[in-house]
N, C-alpha and C. Protein backbone atom coordinates (compact mmCIF):
# COMPACT_ATOMS: atom_id res chain seq x y z
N UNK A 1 43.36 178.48 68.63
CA UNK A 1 42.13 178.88 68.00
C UNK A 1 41.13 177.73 68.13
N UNK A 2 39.96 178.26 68.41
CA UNK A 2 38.46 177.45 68.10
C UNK A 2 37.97 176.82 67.18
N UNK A 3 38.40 176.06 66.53
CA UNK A 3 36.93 175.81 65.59
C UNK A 3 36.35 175.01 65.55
N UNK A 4 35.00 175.31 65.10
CA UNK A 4 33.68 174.23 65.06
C UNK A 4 33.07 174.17 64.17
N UNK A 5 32.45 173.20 63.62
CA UNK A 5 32.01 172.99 62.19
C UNK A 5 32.27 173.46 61.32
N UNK A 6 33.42 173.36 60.91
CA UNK A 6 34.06 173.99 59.64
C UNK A 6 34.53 173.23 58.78
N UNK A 7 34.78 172.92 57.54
CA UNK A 7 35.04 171.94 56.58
C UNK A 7 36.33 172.94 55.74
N UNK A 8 37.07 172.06 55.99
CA UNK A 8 38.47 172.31 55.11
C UNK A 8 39.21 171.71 53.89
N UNK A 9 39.10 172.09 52.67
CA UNK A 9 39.58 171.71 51.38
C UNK A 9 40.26 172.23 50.73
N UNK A 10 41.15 171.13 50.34
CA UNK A 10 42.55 171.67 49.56
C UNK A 10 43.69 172.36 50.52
N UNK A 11 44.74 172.03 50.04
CA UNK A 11 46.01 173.07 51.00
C UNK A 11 45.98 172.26 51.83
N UNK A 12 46.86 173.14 52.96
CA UNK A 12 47.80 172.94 54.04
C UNK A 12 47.06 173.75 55.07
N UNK A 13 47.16 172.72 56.42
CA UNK A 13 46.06 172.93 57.74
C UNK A 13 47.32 173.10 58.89
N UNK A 14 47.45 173.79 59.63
CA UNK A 14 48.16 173.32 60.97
C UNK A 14 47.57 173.53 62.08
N UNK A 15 47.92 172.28 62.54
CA UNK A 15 47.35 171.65 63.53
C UNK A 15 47.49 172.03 64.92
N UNK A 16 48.69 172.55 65.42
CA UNK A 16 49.47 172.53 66.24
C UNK A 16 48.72 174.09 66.71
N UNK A 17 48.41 174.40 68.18
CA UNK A 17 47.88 174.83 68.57
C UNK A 17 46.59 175.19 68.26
N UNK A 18 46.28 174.62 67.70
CA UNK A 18 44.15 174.49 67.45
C UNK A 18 43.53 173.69 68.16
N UNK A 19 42.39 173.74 68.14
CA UNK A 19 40.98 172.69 68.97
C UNK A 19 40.17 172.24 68.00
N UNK A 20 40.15 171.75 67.19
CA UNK A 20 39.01 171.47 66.03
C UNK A 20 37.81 170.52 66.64
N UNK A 21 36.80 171.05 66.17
CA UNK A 21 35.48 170.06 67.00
C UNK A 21 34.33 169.95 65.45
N UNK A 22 33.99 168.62 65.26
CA UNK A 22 33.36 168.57 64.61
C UNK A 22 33.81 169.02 63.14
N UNK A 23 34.62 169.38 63.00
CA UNK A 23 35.40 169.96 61.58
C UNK A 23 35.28 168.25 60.50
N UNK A 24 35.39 168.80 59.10
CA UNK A 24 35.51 168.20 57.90
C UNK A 24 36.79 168.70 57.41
N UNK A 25 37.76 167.73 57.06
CA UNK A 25 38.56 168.56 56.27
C UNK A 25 39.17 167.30 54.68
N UNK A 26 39.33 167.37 54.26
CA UNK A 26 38.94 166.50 52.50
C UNK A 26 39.98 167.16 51.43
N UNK A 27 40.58 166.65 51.23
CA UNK A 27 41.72 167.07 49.85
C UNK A 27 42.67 167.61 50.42
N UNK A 28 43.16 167.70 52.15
CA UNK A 28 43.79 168.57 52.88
C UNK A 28 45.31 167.80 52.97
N UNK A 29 46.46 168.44 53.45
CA UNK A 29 47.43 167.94 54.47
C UNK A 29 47.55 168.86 55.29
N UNK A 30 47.21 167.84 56.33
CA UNK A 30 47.19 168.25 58.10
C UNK A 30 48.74 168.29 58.91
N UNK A 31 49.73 169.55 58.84
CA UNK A 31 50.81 169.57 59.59
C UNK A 31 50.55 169.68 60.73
N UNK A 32 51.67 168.74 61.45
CA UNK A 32 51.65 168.79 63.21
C UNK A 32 52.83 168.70 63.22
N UNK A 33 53.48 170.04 64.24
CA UNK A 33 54.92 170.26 64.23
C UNK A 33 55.41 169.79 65.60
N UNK A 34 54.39 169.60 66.39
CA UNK A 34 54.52 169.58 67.91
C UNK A 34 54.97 170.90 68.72
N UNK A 35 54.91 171.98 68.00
CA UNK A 35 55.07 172.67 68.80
C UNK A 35 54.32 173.51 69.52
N UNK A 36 52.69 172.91 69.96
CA UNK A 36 51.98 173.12 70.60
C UNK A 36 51.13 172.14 70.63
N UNK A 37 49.43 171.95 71.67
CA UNK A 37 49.17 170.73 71.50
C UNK A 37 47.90 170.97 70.11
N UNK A 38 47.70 169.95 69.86
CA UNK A 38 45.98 169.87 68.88
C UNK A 38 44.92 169.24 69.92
N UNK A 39 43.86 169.34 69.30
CA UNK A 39 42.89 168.96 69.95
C UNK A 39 41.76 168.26 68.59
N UNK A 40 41.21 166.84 68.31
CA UNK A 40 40.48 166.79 67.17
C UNK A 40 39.73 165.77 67.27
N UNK A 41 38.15 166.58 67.97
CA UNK A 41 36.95 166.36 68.26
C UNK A 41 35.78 165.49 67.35
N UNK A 42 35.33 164.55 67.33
CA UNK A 42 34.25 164.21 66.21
C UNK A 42 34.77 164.78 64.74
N UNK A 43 35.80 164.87 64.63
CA UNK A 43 36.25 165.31 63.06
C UNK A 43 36.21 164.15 62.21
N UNK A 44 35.89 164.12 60.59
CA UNK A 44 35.72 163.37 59.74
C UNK A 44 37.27 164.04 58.92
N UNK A 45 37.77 162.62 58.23
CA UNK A 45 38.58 163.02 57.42
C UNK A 45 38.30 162.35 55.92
N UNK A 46 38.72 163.15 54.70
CA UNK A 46 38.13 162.72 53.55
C UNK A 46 39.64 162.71 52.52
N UNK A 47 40.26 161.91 52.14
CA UNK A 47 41.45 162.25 51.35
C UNK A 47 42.33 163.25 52.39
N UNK A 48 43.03 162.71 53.30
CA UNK A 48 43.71 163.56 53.61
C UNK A 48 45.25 163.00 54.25
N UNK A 49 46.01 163.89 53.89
CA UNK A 49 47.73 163.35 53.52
C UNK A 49 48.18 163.92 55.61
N UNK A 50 48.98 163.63 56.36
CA UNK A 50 49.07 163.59 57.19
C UNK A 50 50.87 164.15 57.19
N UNK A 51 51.02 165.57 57.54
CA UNK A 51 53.04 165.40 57.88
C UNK A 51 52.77 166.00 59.11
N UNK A 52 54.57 165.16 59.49
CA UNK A 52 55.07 165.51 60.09
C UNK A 52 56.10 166.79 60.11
N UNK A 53 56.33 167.81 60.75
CA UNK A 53 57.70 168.58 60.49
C UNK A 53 57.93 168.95 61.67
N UNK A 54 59.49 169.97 61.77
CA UNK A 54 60.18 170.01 62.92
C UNK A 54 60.66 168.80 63.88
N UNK A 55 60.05 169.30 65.07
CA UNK A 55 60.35 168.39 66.38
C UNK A 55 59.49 167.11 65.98
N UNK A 56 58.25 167.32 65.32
CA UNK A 56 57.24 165.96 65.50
C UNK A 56 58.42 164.76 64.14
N UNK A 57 58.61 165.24 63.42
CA UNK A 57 59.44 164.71 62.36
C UNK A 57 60.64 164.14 63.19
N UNK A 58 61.60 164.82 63.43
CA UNK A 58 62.77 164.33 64.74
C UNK A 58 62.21 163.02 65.27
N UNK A 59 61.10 162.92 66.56
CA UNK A 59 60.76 162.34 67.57
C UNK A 59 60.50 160.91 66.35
N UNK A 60 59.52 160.99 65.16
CA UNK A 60 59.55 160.20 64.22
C UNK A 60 60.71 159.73 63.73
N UNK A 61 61.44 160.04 63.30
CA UNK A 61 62.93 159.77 62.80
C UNK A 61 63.64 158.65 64.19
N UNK A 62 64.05 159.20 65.08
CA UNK A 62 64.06 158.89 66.03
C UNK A 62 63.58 157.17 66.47
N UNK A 63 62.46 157.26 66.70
CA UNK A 63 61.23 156.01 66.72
C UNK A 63 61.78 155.12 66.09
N UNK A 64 61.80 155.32 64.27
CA UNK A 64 62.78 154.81 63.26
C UNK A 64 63.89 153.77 63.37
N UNK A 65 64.66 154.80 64.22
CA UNK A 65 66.07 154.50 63.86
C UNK A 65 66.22 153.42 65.32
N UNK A 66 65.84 153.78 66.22
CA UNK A 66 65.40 153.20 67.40
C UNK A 66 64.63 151.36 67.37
N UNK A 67 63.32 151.78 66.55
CA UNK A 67 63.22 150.06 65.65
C UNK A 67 64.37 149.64 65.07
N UNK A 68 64.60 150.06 63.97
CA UNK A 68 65.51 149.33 63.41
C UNK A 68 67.30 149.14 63.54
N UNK A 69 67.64 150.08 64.69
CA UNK A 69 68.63 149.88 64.68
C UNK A 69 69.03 149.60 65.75
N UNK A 70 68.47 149.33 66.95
CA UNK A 70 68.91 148.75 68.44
C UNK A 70 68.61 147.52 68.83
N UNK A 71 68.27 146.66 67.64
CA UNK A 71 67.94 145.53 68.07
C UNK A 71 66.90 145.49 68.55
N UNK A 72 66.95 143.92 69.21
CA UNK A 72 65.18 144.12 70.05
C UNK A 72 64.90 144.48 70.92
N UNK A 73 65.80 145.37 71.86
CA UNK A 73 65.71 145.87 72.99
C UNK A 73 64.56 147.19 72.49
N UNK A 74 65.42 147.96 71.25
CA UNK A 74 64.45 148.93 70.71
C UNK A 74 63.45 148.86 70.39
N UNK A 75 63.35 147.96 69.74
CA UNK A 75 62.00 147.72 68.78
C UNK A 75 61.06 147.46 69.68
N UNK A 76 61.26 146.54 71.36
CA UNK A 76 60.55 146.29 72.38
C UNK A 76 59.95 147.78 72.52
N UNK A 77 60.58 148.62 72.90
CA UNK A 77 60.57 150.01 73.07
C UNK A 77 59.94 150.81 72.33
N UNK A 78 59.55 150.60 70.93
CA UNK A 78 58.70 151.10 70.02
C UNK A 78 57.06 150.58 69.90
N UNK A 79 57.51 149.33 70.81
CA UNK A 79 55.89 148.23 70.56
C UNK A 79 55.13 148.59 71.78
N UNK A 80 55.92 148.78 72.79
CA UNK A 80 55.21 149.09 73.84
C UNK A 80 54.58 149.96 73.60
N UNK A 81 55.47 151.42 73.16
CA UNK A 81 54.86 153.10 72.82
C UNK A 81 53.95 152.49 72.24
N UNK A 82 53.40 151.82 71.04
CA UNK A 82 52.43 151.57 70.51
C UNK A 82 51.17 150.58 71.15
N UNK A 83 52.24 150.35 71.44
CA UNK A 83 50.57 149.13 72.98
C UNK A 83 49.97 150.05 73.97
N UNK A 84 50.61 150.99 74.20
CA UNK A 84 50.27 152.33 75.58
C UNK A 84 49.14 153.37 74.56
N UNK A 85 49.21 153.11 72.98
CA UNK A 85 48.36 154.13 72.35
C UNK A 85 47.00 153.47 72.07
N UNK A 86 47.34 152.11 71.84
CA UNK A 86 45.75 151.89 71.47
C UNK A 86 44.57 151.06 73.28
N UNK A 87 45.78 151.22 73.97
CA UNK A 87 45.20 151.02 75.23
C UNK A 87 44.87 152.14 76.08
N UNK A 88 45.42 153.48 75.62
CA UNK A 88 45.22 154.39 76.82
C UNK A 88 43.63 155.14 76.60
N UNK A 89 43.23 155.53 77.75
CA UNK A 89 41.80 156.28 77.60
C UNK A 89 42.34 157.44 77.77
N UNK A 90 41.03 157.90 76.92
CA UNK A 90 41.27 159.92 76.90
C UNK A 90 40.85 160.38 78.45
């Protein structure tokens, strides 16, 4: 689904197969299950709680257990994923 300029308050949003452009959303939690992609354009966020569930929760869990429990081979492995996010262009 589309949306554009729309402002969302209170409740539960999912994320996972939408395009949001320009949207507000404020007092919200935003689920992303991964089981499709999002898209989230010039959006403002105001008070808003962020889950994970399903597969996106797993892959998180995962990440987790991966830092903290493989030593530094893992944790190398978790820093990178995170060096590849704030370096990559859209």
């Amino acid at each position: 689904m589309h949306l554009r300029d729309s402002t969302f308050t209170q409740g539960r949003v999912a994320l996972d197969g939408n395009e949001f452009h320009r949207c507000h959303f404020r007092d919200t939690t935003l689920v992303f299950s991964a089981s499709a992609s999002v898209s989230l354009t010039d959006c403002s966020f105001e008070n808003v709680t962020w889950a994970l569930e399903g597969p996106a929760a797993r892959v998180l869990a995962m990440m987790r257990a991966l830092y903290h429990g493989a030593g530094d081979g893992g944790r190398h492995v978790i820093e990178q994923a995170f060096d590849h996010i704030r370096k990559a262009s859209l």
